[in-house]
Every structure is written in C-alpha cells, then in structure tokens.
N, C-alpha and C. Protein backbone atom coordinates (compact mmCIF):
# COMPACT_ATOMS: atom_id res chain seq x y z
N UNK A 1 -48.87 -52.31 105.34
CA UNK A 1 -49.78 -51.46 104.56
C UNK A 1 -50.50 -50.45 105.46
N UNK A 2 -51.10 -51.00 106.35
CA UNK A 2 -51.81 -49.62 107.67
C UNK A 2 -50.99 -48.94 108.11
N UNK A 3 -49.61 -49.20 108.56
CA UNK A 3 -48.74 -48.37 108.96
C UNK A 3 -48.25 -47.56 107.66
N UNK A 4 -48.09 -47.80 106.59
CA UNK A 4 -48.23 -46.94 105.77
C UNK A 4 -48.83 -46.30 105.44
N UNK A 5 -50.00 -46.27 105.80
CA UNK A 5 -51.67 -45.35 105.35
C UNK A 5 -51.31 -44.78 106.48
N UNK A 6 -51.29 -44.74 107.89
CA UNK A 6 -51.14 -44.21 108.75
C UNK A 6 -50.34 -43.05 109.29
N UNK A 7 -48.91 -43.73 107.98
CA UNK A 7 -48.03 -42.28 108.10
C UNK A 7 -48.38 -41.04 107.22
N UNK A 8 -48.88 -41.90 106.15
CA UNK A 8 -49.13 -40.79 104.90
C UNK A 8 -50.50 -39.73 105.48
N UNK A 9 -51.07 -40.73 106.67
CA UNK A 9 -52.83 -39.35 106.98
C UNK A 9 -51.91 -38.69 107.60
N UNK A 10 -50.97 -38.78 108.63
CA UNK A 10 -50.13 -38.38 109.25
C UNK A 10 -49.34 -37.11 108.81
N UNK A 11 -48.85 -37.34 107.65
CA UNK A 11 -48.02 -36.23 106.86
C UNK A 11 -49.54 -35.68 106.28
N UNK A 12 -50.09 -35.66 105.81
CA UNK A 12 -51.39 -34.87 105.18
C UNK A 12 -51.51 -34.23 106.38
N UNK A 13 -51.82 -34.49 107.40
CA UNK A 13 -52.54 -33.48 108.69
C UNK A 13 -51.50 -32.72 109.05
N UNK A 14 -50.19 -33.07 108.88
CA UNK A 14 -49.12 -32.14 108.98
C UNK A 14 -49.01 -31.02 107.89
N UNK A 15 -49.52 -31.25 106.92
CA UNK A 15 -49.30 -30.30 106.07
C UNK A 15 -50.48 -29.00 105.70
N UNK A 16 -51.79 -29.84 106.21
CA UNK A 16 -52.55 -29.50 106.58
C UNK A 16 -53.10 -28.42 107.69
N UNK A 17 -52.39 -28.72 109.05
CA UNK A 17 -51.60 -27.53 110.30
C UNK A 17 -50.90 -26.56 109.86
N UNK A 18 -49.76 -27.25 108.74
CA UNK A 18 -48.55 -26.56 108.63
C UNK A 18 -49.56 -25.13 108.06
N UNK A 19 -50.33 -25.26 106.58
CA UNK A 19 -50.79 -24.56 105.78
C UNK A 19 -51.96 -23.61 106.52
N UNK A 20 -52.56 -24.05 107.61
CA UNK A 20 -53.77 -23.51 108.38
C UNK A 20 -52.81 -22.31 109.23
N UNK A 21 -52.18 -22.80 109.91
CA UNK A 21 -51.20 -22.13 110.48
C UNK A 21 -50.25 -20.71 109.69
N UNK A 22 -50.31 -21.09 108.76
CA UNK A 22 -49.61 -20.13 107.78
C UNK A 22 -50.57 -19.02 107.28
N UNK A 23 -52.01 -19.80 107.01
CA UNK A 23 -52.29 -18.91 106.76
C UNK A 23 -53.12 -17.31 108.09
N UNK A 24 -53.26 -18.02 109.00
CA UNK A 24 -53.59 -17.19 109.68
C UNK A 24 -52.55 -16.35 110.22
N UNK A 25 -51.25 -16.50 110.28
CA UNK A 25 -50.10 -15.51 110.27
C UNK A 25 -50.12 -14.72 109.28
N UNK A 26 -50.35 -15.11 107.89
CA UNK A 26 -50.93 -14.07 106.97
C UNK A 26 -51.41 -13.19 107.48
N UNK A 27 -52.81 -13.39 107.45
CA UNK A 27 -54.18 -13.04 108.20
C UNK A 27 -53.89 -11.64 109.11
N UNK A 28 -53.23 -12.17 110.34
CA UNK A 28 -52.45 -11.27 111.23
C UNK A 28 -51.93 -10.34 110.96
N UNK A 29 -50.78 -10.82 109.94
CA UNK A 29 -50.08 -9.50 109.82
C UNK A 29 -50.87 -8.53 108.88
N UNK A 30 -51.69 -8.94 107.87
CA UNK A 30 -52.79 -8.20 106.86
C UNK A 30 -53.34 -6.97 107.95
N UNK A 31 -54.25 -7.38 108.58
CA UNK A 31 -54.59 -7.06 109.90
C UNK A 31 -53.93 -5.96 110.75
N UNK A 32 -52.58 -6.21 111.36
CA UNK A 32 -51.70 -6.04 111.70
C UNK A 32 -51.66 -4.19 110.53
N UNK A 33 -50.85 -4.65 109.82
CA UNK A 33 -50.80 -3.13 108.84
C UNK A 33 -51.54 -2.47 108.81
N UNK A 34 -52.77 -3.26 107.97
CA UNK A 34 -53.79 -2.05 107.89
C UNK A 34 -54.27 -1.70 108.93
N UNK A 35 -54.24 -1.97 110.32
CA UNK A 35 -54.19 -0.73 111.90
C UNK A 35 -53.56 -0.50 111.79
N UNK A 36 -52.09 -0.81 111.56
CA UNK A 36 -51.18 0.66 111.89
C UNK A 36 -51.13 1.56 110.40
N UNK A 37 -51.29 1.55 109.28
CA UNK A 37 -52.03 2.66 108.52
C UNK A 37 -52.78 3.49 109.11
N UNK A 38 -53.84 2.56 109.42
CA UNK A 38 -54.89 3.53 109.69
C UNK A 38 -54.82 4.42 111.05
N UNK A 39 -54.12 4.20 112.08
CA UNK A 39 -53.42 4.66 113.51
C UNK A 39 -52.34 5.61 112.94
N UNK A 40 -52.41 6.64 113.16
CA UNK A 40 -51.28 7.45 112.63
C UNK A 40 -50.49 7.96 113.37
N UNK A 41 -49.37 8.55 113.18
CA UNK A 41 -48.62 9.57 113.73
C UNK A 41 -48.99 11.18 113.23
N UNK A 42 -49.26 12.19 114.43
CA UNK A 42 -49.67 13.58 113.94
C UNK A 42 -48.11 14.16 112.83
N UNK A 43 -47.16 13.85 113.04
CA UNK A 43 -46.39 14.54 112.81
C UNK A 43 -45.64 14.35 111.19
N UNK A 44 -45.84 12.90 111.17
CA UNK A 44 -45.97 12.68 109.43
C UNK A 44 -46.57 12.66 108.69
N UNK A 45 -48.34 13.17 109.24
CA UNK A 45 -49.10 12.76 108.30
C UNK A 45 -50.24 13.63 108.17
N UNK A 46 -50.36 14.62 109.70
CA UNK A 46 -51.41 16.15 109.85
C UNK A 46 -50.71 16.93 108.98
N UNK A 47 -49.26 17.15 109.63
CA UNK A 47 -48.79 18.26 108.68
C UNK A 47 -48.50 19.51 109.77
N UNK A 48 -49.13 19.60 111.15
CA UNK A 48 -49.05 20.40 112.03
C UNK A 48 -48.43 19.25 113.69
N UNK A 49 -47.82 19.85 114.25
CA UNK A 49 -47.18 19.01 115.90
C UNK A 49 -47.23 20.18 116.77
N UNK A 50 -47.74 19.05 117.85
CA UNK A 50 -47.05 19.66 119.22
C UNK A 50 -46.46 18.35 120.13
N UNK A 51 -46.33 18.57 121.48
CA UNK A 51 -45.93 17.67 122.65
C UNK A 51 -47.47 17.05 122.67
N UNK A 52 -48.66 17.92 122.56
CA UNK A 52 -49.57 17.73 123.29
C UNK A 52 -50.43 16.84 122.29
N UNK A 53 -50.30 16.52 120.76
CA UNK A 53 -50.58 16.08 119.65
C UNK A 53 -49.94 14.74 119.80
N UNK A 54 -49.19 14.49 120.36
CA UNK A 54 -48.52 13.19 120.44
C UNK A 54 -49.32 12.12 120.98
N UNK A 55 -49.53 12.42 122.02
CA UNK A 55 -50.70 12.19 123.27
C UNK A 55 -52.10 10.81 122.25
N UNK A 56 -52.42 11.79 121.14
CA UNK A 56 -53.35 11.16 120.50
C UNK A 56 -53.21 9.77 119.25
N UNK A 57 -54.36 8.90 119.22
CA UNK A 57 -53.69 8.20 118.43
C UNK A 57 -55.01 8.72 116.89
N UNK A 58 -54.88 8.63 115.91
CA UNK A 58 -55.71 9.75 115.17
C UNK A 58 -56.33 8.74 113.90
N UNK A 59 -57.11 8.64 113.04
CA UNK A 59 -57.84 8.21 112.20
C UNK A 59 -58.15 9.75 111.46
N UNK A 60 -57.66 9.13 110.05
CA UNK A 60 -58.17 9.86 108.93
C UNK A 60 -58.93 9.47 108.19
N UNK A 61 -59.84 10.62 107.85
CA UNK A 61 -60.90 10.68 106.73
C UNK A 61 -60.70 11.80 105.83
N UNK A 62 -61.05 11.36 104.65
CA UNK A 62 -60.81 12.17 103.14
C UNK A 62 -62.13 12.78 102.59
N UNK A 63 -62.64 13.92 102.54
CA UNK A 63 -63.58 14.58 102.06
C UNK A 63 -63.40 15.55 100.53
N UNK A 64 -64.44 15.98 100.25
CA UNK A 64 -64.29 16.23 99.10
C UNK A 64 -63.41 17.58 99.17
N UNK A 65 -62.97 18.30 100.12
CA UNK A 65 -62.08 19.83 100.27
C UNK A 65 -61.46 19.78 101.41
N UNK A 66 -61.26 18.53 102.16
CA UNK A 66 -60.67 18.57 103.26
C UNK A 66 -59.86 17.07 103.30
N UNK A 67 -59.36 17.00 104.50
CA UNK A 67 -58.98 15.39 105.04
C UNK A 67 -59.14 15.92 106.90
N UNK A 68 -59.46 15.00 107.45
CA UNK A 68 -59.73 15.31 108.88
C UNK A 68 -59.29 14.02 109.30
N UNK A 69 -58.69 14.51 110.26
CA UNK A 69 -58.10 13.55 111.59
C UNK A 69 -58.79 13.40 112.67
N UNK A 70 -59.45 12.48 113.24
CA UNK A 70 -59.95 12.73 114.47
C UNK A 70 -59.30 11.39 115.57
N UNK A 71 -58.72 12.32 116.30
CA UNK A 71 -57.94 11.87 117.90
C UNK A 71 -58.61 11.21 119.04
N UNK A 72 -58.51 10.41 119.82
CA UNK A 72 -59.07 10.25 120.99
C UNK A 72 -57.79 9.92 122.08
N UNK A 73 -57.93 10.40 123.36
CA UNK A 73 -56.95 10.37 124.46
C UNK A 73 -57.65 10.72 125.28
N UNK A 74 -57.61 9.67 126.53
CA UNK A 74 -58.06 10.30 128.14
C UNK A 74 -59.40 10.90 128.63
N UNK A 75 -60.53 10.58 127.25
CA UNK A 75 -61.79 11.39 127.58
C UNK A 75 -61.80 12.59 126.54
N UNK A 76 -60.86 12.83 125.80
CA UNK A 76 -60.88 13.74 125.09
C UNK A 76 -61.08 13.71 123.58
N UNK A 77 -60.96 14.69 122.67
CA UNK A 77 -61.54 14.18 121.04
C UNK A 77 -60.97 15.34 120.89
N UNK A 78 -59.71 15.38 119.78
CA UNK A 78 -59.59 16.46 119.14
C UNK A 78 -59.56 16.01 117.41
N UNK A 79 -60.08 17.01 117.21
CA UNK A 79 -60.40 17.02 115.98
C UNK A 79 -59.57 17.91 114.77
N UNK A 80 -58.80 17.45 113.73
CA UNK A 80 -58.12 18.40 113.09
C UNK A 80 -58.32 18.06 111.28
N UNK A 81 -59.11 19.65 111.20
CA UNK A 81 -59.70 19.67 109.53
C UNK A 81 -58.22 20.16 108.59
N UNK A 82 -57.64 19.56 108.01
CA UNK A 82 -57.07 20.32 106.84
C UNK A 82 -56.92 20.62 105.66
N UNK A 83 -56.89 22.05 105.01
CA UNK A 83 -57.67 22.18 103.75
C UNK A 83 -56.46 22.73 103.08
N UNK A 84 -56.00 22.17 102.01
CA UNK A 84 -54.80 22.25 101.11
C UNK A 84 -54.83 23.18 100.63
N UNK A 85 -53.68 23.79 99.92
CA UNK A 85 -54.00 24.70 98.32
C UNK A 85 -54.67 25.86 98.65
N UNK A 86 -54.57 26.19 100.23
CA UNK A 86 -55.15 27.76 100.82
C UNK A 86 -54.24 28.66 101.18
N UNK A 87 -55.07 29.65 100.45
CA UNK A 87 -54.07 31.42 100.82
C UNK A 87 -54.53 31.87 102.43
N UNK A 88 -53.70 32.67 102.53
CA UNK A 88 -54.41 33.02 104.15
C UNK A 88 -55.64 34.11 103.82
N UNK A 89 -55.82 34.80 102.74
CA UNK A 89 -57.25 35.42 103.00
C UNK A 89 -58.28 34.04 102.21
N UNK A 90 -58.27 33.45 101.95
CA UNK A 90 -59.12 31.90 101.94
C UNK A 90 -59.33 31.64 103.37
N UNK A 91 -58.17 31.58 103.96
CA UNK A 91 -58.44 31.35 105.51
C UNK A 91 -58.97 32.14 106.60
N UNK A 92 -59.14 33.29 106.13
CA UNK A 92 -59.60 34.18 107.04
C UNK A 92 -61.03 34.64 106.52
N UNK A 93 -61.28 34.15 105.17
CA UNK A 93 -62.84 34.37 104.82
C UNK A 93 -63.41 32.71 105.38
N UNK A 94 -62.70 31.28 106.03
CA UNK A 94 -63.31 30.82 106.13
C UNK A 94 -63.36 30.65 107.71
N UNK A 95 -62.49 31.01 108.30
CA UNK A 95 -62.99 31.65 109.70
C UNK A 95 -64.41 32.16 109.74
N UNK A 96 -64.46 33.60 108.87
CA UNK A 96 -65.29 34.25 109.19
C UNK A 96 -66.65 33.76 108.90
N UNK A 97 -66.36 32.70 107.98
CA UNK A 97 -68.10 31.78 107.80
C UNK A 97 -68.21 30.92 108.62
N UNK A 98 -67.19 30.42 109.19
CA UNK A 98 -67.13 29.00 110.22
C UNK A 98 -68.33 29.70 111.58
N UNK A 99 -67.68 31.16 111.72
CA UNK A 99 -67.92 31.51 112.79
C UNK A 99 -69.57 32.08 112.83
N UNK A 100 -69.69 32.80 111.85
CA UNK A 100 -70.55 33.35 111.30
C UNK A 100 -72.05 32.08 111.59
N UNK A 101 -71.88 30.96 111.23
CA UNK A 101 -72.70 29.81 111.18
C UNK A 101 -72.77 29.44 112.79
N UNK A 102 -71.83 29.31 113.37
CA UNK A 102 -71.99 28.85 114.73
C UNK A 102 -72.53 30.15 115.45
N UNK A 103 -72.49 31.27 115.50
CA UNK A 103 -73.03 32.30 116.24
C UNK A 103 -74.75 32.38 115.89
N UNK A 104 -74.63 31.50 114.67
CA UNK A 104 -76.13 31.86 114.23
C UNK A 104 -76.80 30.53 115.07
N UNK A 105 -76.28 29.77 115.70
CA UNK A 105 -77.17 28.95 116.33
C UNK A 105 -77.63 29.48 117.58
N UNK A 106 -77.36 30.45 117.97
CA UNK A 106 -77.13 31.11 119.13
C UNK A 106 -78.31 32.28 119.29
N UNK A 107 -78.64 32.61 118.14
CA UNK A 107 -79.80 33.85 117.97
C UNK A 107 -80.69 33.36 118.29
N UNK A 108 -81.62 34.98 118.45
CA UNK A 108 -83.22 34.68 118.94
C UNK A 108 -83.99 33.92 118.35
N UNK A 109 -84.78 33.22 118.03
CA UNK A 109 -85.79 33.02 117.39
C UNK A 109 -87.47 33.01 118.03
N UNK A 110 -87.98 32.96 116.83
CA UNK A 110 -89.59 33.05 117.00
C UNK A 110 -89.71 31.50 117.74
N UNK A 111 -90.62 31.95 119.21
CA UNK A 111 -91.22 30.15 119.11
C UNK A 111 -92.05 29.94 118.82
N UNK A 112 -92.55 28.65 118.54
CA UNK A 112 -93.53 28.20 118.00
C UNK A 112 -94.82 28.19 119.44
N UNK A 113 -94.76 28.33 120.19
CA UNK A 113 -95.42 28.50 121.30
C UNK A 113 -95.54 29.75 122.38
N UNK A 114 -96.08 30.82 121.81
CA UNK A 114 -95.67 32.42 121.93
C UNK A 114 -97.01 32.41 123.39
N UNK A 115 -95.76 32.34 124.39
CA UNK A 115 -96.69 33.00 125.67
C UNK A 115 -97.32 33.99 126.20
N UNK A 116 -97.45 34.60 127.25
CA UNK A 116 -98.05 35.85 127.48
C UNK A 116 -97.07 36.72 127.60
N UNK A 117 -95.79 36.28 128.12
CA UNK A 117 -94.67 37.27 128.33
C UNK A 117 -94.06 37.79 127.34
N UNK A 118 -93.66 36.72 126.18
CA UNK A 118 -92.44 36.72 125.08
C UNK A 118 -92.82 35.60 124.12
N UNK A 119 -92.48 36.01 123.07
CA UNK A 119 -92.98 34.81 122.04
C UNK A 119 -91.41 34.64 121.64
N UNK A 120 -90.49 35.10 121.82
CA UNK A 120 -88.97 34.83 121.52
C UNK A 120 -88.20 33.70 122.39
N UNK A 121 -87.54 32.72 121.59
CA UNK A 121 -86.70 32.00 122.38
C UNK A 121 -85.17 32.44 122.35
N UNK A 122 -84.80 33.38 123.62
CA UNK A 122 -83.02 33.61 123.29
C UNK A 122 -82.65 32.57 123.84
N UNK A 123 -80.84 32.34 123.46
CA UNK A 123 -79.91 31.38 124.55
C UNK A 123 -79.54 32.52 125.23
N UNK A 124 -79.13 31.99 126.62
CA UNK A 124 -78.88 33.03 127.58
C UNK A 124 -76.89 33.03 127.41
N UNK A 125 -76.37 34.26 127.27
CA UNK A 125 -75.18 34.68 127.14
C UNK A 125 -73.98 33.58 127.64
N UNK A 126 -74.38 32.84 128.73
CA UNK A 126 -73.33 32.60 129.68
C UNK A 126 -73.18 30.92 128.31
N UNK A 127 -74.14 30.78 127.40
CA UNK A 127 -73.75 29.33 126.42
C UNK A 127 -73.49 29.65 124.92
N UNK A 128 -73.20 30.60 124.93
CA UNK A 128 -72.52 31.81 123.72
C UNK A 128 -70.96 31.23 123.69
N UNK A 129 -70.65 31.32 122.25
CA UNK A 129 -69.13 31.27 122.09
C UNK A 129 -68.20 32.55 122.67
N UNK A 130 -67.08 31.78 123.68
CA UNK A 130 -66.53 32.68 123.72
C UNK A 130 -65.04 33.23 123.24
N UNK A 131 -64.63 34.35 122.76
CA UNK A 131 -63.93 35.17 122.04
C UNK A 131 -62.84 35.06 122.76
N UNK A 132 -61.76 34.80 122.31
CA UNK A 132 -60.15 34.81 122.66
C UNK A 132 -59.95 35.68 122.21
N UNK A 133 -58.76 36.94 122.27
CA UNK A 133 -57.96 37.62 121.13
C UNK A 133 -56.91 36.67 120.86
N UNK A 134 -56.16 36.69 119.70
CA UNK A 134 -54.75 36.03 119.16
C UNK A 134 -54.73 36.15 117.83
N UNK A 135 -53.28 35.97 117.83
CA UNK A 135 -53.04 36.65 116.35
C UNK A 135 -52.26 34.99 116.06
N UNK A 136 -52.56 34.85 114.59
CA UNK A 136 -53.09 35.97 113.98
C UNK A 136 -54.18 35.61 113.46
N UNK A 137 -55.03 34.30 114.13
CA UNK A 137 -56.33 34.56 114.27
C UNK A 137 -56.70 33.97 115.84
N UNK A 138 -58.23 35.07 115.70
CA UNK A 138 -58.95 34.68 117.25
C UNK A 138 -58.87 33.26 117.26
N UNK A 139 -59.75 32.56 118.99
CA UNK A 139 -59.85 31.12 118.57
C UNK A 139 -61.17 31.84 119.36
N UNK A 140 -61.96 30.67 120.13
CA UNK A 140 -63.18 30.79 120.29
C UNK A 140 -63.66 29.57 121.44
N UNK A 141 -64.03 29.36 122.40
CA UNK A 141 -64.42 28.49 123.26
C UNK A 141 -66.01 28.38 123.30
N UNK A 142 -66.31 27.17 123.11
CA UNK A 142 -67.62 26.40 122.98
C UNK A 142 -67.80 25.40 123.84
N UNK A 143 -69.44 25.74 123.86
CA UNK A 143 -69.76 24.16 124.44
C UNK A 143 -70.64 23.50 123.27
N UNK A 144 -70.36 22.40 123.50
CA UNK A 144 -71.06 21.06 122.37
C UNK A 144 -71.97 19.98 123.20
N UNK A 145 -72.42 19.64 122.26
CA UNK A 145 -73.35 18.36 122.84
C UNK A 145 -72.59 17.05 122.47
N UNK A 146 -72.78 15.82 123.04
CA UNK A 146 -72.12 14.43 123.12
C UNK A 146 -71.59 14.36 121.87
N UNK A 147 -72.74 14.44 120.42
CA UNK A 147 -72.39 14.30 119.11
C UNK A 147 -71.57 15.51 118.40
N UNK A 148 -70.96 16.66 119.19
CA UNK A 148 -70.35 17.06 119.11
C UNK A 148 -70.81 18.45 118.65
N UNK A 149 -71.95 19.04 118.35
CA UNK A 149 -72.59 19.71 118.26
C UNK A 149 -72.34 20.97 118.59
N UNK A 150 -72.44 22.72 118.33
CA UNK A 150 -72.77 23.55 118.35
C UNK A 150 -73.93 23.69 118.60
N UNK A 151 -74.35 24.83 119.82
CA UNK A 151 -75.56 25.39 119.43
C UNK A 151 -76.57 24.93 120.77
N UNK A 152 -76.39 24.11 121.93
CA UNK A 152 -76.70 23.50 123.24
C UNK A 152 -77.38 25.06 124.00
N UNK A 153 -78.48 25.16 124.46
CA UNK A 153 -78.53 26.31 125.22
C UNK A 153 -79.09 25.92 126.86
N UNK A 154 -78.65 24.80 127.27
CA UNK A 154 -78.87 24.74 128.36
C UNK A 154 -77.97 23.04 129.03
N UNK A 155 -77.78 23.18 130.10
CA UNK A 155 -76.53 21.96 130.74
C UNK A 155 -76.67 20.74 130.23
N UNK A 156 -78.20 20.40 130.55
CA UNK A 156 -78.52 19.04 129.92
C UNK A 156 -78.54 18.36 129.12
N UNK A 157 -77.69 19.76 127.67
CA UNK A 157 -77.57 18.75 126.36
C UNK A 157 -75.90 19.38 126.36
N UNK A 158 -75.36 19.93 127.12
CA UNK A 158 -73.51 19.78 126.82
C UNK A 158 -73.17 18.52 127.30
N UNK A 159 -72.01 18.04 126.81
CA UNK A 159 -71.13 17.19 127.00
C UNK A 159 -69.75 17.63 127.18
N UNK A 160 -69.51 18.68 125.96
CA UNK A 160 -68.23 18.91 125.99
C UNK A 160 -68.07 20.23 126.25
N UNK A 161 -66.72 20.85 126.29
CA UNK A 161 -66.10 22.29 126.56
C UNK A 161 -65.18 22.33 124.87
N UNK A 162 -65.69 23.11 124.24
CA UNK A 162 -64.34 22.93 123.02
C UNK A 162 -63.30 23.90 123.11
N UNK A 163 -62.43 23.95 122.23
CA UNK A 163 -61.35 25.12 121.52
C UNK A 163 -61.69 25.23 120.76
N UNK A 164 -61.98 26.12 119.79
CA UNK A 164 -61.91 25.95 117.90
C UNK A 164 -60.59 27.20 117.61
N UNK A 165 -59.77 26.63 117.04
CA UNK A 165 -58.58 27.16 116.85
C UNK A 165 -57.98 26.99 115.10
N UNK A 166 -57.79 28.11 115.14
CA UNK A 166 -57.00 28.31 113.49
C UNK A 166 -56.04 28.19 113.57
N UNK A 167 -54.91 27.69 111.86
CA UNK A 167 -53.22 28.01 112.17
C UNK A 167 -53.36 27.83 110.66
N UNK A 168 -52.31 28.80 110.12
CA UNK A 168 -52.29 28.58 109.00
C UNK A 168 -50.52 28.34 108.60
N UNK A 169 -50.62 27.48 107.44
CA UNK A 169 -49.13 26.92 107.13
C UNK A 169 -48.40 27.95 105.70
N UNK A 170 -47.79 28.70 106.11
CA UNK A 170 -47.49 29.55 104.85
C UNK A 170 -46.91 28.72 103.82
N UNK A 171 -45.68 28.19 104.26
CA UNK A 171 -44.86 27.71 103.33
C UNK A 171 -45.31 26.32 102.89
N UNK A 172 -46.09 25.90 103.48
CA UNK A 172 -47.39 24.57 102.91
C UNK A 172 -48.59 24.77 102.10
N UNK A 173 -49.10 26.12 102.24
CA UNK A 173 -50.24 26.62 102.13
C UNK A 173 -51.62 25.90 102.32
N UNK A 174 -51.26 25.70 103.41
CA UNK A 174 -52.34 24.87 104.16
C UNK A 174 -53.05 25.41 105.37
N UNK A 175 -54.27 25.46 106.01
CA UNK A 175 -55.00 25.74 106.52
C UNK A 175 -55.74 24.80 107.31
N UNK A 176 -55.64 25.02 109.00
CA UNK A 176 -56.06 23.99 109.42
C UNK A 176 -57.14 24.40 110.92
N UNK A 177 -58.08 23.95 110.96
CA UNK A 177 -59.44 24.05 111.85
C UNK A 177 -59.58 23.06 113.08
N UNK A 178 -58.47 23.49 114.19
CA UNK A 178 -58.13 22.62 115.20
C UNK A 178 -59.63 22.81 116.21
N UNK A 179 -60.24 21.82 116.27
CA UNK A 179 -61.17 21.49 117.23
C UNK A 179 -60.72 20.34 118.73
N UNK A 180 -60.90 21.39 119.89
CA UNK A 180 -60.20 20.12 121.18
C UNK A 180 -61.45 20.22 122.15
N UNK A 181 -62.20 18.66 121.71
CA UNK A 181 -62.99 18.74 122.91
C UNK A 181 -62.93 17.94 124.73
N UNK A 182 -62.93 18.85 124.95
CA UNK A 182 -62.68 17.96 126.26
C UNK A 182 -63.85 18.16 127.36
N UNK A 183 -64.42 17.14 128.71
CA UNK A 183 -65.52 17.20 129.49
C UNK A 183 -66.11 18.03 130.11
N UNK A 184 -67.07 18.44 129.73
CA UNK A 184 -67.70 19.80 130.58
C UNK A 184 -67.31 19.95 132.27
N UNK A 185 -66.84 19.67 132.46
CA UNK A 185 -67.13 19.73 134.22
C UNK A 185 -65.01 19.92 134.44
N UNK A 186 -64.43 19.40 133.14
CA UNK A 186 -62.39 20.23 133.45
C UNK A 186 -62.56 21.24 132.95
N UNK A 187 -61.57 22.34 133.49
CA UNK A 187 -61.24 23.52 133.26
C UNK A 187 -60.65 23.61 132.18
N UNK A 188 -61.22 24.10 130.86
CA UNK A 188 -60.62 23.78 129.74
C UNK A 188 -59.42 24.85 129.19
N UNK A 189 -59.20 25.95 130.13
CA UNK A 189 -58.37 27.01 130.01
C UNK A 189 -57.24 26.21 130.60
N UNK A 190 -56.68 25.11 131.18
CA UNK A 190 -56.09 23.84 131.32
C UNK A 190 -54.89 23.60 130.03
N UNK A 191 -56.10 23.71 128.75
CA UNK A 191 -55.63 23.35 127.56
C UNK A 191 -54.96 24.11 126.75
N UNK A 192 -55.65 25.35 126.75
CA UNK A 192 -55.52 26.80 125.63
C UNK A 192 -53.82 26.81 125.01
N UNK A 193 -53.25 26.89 126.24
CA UNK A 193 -51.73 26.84 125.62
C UNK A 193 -51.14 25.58 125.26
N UNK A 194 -51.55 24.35 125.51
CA UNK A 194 -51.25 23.33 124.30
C UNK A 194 -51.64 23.23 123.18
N UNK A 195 -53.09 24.26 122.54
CA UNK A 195 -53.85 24.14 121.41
C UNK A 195 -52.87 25.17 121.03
N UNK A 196 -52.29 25.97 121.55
CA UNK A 196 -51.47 27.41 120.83
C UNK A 196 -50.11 27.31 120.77
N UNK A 197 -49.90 25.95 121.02
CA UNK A 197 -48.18 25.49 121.08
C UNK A 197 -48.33 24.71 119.53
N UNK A 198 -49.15 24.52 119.00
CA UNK A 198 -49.20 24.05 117.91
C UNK A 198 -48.40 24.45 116.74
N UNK A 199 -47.62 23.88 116.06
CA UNK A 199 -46.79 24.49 115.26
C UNK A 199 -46.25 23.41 113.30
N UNK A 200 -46.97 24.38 112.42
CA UNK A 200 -46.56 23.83 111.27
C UNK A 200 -45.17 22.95 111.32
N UNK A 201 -45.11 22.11 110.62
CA UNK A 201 -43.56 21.24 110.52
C UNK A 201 -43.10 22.23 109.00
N UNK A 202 -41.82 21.76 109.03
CA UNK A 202 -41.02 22.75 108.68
C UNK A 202 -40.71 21.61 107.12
C-alpha cells in the first residue's frame, strides 16, 4: 500500500514538472514573438532602406498622422517619422513648417532681466541650424539636447549633432522626416551621405 501511494505522489509530481515546465516554454516563446514584432526590420516595415538603416534595430509607434520608428545603434538614435496619403506639395508645405518652428527657437527674445547693455537675449549664430542645399529638398544640421530637443544655445545643454532630412515616396505617396542623431563631439558630416543614400523600396 505505501509503495503504492508512493508511486502515485510520484507520477503526480511528474506531471506536475511535466505541466510547470510546459508552461513556461509557452511563456518564452509568447515573449519570444512579441520582441521580435516589436524589433523590426527597416526594410519591411519603414517603407524607406539603406546599408546604413540596417545597422539599427527600430521600435514603432503609431500616432494620430504619423507612425515613427525610433532606432538605436552604437551611441546613436535615428529617428524616422512617416506620414501616409502625402502629395509632395503636402510635403514641402510641411518642411516649410517643420522648419519654420525650429528656426523660431533660435530668435531674439525680450529678457526678463534687461541689463544696462541689452535687454535682448540672441543665440549666437555658430548654434543656428545649418542649411544644406539638395534636391529635392534641403536637409538641415542641428544640435539637440540629451531629450532630443531643438533650440540649445550654448554647449552645456547639447548632447547631440542631428541631420533632419526629407525623402519623399512618389509611387507610395508617402513622406518621410529622417532625424539622425549622433554625439556632439563625432564629425557628423561622417554621416550626411548615408542619410542621402536613403532610398524608397520599390
């Protein structure tokens, strides 16, 4: 009789392992998927590739007129906005507000503490966006702060060096707002022609 009770706790704790065991392989692979969902590939799922896009592993977010990807690799953060269901003058009026807003962080203003010299606070030129030509739109080089910020007028609050780069997808009609930030202190002209090797998928 004990050796019979003994086998039967026996098989219970076996089945018991067996089922504990099972389920945390569940578990795993649950787990398992939904990171690689959420870990993407640029090239099936931005809508835009390069060599240099590969590099990143990317997380999407869904907004109410956009979806954005944001990348991390090596110290770096690139960031890529894309906005569906756009004509290219949609895209080139939203350049011109994108830009329009960031230059305005940049103006004089009144300070609140008006000295004997100047009651104006400018940023000094050299932390101004600067102007690329390219067709067939400009891009623009920035510096940002840690949180990623526009608008820093002095060393102690940059972090980063950006790109802000346009591309638009004709035959997608899509429109996309490539942001590449990388560490204030690399030469970010380094980058320029991997942000401009960028190319719609076909």
């Amino acid at each position: 009789m004990k050796n019979n009770k003994a086998n039967k706790k026996k098989k219970i704790n076996r089945k018991i392992l067996f089922l504990a065991i099972g389920i945390l392989v569940a578990v795993s692979l649950i787990i398992f998927f939904i990171l690689a969902l959420k870990i993407i590939r640029p090239q099936s799922s931005i809508g835009i590739y390069s060599e240099f896009t590969e590099k990143f592993n990317f997380e999407k977010k869904t907004s109410y007129d956009s979806t954005i990807f944001m990348g991390n690799y090596d110290n770096m953060i690139l960031k890529i906005k894309r906005m569906d269901d756009y004509t290219l003058e949609m895209s080139q009026q939203y350049i011109l507000d994108k830009i329009f807003v960031i230059n305005s962080l940049f103006r004089e203003i009144h300070s609140p503490y008006p000295g004997e010299l100047s009651n104006r606070i400018e940023c000094p030129d050299e932390f101004k966006p600067e102007k690329k030509s390219n067709m067939p739109f400009d891009y623009y080089i920035i510096y940002s702060t840690e949180r990623l910020n526009y608008g820093a007028c002095s060393y102690d609050l940059i972090k980063y060096k950006s790109i802000n780069y346009f591309l638009y997808c004709n035959k997608q009609n899509e429109f996309y707002h490539v942001e590449l930030f990388i560490p204030f202190i690399q030469n970010i002209s380094v980058y320029e022609d991997s942000v401009k090797n960028l190319k719609c998928l076909e």
